[in-house]
N, C-alpha and C. Protein backbone atom coordinates (compact mmCIF):
# COMPACT_ATOMS: atom_id res chain seq x y z
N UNK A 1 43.49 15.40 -27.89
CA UNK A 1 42.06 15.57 -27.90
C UNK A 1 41.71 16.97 -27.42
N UNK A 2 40.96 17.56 -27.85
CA UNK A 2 40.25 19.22 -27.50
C UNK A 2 39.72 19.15 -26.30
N UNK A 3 39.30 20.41 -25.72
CA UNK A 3 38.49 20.25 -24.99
C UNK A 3 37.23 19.55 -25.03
N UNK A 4 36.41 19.68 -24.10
CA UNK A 4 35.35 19.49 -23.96
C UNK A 4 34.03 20.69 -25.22
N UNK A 5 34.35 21.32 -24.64
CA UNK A 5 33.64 22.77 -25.46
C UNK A 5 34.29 23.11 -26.60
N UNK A 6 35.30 22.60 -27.26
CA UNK A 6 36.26 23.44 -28.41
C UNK A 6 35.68 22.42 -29.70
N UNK A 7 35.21 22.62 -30.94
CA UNK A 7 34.68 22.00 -31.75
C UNK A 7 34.61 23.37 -33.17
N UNK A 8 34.79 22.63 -34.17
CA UNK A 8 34.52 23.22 -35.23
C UNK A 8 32.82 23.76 -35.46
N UNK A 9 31.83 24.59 -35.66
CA UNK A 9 30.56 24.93 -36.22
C UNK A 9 30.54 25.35 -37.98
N UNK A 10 29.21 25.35 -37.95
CA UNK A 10 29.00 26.53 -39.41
C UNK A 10 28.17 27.66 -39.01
N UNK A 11 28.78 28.97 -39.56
CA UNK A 11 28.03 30.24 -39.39
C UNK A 11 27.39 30.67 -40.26
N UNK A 12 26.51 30.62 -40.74
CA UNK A 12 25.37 31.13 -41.54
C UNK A 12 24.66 32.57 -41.51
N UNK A 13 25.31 33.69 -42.01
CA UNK A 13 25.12 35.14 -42.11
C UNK A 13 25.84 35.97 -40.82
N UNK A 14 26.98 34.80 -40.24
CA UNK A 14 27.48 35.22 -39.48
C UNK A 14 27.03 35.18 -37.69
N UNK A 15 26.03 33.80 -38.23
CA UNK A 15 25.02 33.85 -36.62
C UNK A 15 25.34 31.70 -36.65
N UNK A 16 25.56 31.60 -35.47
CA UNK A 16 26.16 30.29 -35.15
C UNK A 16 24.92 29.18 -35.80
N UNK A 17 24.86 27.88 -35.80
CA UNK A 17 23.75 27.20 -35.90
C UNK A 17 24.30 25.73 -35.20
N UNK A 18 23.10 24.84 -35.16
CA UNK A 18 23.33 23.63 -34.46
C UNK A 18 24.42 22.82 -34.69
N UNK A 19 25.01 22.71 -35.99
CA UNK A 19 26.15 21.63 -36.85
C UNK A 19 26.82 22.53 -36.03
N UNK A 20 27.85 21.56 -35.70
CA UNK A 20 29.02 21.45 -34.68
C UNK A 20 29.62 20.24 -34.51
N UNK A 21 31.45 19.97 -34.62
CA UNK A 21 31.43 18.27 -35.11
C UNK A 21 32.91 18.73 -34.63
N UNK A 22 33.70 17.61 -33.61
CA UNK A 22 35.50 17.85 -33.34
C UNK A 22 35.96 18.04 -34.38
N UNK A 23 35.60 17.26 -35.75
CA UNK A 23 36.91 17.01 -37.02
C UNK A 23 35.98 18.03 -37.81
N UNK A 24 36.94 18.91 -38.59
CA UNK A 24 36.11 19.88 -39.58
C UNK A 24 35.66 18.98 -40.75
N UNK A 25 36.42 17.64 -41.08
CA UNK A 25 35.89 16.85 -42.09
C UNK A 25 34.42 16.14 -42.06
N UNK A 26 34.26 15.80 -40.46
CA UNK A 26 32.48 15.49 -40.53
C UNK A 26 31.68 16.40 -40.66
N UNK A 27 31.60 17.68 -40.74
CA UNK A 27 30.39 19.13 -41.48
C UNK A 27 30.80 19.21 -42.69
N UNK A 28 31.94 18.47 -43.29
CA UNK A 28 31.95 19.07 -45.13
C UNK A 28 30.73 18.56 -45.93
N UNK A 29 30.30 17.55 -46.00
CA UNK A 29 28.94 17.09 -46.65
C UNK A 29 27.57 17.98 -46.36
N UNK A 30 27.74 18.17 -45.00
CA UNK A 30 26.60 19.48 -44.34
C UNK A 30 27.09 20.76 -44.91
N UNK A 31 28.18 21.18 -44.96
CA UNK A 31 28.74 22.58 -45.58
C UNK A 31 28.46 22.95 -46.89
N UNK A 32 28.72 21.72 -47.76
CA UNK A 32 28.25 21.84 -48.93
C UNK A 32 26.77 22.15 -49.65
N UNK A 33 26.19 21.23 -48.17
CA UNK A 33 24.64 21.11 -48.69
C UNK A 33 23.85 22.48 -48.60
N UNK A 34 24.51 23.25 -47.59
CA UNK A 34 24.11 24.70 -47.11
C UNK A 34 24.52 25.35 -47.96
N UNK A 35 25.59 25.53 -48.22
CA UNK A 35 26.69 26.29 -49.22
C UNK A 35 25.40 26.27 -50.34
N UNK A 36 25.04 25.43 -51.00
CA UNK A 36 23.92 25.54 -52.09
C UNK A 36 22.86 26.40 -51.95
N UNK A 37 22.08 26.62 -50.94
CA UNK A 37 21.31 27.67 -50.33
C UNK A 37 21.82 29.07 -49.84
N UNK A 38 22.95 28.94 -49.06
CA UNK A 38 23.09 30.03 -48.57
C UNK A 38 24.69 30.32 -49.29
N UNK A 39 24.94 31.87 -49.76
CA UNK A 39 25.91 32.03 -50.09
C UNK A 39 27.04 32.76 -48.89
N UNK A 40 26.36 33.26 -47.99
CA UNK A 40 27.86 33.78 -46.96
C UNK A 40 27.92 32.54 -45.62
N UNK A 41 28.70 31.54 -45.98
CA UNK A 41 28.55 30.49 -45.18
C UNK A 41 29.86 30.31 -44.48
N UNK A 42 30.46 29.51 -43.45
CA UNK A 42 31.45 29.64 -43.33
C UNK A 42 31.48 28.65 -41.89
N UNK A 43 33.15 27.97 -41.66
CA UNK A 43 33.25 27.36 -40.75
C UNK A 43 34.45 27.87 -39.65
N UNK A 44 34.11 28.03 -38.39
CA UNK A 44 34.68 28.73 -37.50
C UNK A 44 34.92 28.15 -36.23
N UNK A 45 35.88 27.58 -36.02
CA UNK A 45 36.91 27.03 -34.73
C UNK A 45 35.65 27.92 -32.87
N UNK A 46 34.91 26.96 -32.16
CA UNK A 46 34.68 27.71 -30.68
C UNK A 46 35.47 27.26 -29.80
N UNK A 47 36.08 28.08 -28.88
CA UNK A 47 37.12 27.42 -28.31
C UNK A 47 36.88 28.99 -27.09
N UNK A 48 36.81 28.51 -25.88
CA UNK A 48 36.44 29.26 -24.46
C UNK A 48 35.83 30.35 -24.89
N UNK A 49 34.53 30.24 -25.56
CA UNK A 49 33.60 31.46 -25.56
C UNK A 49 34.06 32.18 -26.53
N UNK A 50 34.84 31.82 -27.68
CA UNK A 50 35.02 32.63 -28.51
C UNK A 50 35.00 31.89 -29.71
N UNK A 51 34.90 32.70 -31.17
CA UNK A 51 34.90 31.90 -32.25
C UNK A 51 36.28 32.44 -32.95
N UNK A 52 37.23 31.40 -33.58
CA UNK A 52 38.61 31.49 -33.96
C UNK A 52 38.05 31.11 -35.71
N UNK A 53 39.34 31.26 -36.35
CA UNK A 53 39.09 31.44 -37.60
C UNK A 53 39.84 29.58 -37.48
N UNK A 54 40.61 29.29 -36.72
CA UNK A 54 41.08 27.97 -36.65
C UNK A 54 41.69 27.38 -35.13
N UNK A 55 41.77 26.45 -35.00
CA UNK A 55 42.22 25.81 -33.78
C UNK A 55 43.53 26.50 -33.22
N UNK A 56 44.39 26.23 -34.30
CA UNK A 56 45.95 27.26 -33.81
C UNK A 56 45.61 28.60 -33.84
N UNK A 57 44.93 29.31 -34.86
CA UNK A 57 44.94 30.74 -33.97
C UNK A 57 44.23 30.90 -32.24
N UNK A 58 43.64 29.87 -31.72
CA UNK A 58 43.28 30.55 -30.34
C UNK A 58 44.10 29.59 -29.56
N UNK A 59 44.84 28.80 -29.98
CA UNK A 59 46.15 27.83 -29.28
C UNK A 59 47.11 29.52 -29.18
N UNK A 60 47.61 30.02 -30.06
CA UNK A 60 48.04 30.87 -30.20
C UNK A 60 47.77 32.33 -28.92
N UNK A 61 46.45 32.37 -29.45
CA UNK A 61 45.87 33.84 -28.87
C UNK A 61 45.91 33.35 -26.75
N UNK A 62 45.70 32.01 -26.84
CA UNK A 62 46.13 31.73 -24.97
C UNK A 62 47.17 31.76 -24.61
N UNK A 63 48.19 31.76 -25.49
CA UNK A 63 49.85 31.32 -24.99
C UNK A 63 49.94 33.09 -24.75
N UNK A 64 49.89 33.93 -25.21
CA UNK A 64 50.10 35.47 -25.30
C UNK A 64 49.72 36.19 -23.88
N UNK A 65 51.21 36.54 -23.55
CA UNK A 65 50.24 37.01 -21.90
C UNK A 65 49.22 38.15 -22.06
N UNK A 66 48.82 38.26 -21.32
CA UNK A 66 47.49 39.51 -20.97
C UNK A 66 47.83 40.09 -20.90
N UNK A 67 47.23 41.49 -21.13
CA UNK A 67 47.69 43.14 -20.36
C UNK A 67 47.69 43.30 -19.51
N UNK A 68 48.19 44.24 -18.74
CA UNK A 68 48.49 44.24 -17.39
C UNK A 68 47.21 45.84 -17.25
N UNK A 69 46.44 45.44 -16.42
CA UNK A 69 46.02 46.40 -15.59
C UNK A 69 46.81 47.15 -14.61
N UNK A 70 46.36 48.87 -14.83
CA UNK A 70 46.86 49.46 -13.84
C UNK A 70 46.29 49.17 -12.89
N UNK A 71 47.19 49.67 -11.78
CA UNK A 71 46.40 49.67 -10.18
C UNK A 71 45.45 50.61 -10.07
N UNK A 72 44.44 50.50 -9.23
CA UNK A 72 43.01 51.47 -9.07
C UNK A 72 43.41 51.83 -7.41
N UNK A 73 43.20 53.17 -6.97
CA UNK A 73 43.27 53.67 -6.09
C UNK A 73 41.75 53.41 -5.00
N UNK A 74 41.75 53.94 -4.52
CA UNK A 74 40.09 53.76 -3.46
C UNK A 74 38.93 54.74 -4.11
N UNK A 75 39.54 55.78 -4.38
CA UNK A 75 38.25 56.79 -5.19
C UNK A 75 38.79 56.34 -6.53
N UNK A 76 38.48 55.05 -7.36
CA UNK A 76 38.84 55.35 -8.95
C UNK A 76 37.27 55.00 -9.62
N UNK A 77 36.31 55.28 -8.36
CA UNK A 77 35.05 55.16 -9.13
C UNK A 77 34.26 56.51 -9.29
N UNK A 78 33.69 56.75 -10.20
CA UNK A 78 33.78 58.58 -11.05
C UNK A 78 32.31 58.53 -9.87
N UNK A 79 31.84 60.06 -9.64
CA UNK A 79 30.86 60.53 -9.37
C UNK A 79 30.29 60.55 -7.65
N UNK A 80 30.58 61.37 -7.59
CA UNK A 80 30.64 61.58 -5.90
C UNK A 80 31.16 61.25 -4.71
N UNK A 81 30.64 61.02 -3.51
CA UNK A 81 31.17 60.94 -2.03
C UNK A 81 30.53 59.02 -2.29
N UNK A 82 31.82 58.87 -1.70
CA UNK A 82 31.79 56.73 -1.59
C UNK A 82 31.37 56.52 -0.30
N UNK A 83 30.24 56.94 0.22
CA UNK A 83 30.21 56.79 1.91
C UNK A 83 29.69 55.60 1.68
N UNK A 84 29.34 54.83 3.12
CA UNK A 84 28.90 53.74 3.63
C UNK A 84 27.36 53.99 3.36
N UNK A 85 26.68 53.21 2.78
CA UNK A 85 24.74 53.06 2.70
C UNK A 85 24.38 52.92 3.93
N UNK A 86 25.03 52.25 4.74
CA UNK A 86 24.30 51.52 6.11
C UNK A 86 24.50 52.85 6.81
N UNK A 87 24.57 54.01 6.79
CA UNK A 87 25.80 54.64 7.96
C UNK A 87 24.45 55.47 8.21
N UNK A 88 23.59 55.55 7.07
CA UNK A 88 22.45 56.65 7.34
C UNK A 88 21.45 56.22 8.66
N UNK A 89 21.29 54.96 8.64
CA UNK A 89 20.67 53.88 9.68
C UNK A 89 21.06 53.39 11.01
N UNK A 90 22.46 53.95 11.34
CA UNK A 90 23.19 53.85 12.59
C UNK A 90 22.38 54.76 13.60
N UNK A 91 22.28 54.59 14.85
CA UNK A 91 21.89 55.40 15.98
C UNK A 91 22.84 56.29 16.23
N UNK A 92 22.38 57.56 16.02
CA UNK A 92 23.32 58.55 16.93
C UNK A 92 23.02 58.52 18.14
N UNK A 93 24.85 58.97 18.67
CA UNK A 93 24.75 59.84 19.75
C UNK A 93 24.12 60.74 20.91
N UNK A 94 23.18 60.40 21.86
CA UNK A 94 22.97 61.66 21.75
C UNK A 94 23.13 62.34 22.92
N UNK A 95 23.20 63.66 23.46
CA UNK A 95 24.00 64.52 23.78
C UNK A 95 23.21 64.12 25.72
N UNK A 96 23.88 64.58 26.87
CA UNK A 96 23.22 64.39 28.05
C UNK A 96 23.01 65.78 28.25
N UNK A 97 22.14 66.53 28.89
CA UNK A 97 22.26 68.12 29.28
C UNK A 97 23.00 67.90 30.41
N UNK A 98 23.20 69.06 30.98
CA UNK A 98 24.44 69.22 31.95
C UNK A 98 23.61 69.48 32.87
């Protein structure tokens, strides 16, 4: 059984719509009926926030490890001095005369 969220849709100009069904065989009667109206129609696997062309390609695309990020140093954020915000608001010091 799929997930919870993983279900076949139809995309209609390439923009999702409500038909959404586990078995791709319960939208074929709906596919068809659209298919008559609209000519760039199409049915597309959602599966964790993404749309797959089929169930095994994103069975596929999870088994594949990830890239590996490099390590980030302490300054790897671009554009100036990284001071503390709060530090402007601290009490100074201040001096005793002699």
């Amino acid at each position: 059984m799929p997930p919870r969220f993983a279900y076949w849709t139809i995309l209609i100009d390439d923009k999702p719509t409500a038909f959404r069904a586990r078995d791709k065989a319960d939208l074929q009667p709906t596919f068809h009926q659209l298919q008559r109206t609209n000519p760039n129609i199409t049915f597309k696997w959602f599966a964790r926030g993404r749309l797959w062309e089929s169930p095994e390609q994103a069975h596929t695309a999870q088994r594949q490890p990830k890239p590996r990020h490099e390590p980030r140093s302490r300054d790897w954020r671009p554009g100036g001095d990284h001071k503390d915000p709060r530090a402007r608001f601290r009490k100074r010091a201040t001096r005793k005369p002699r």
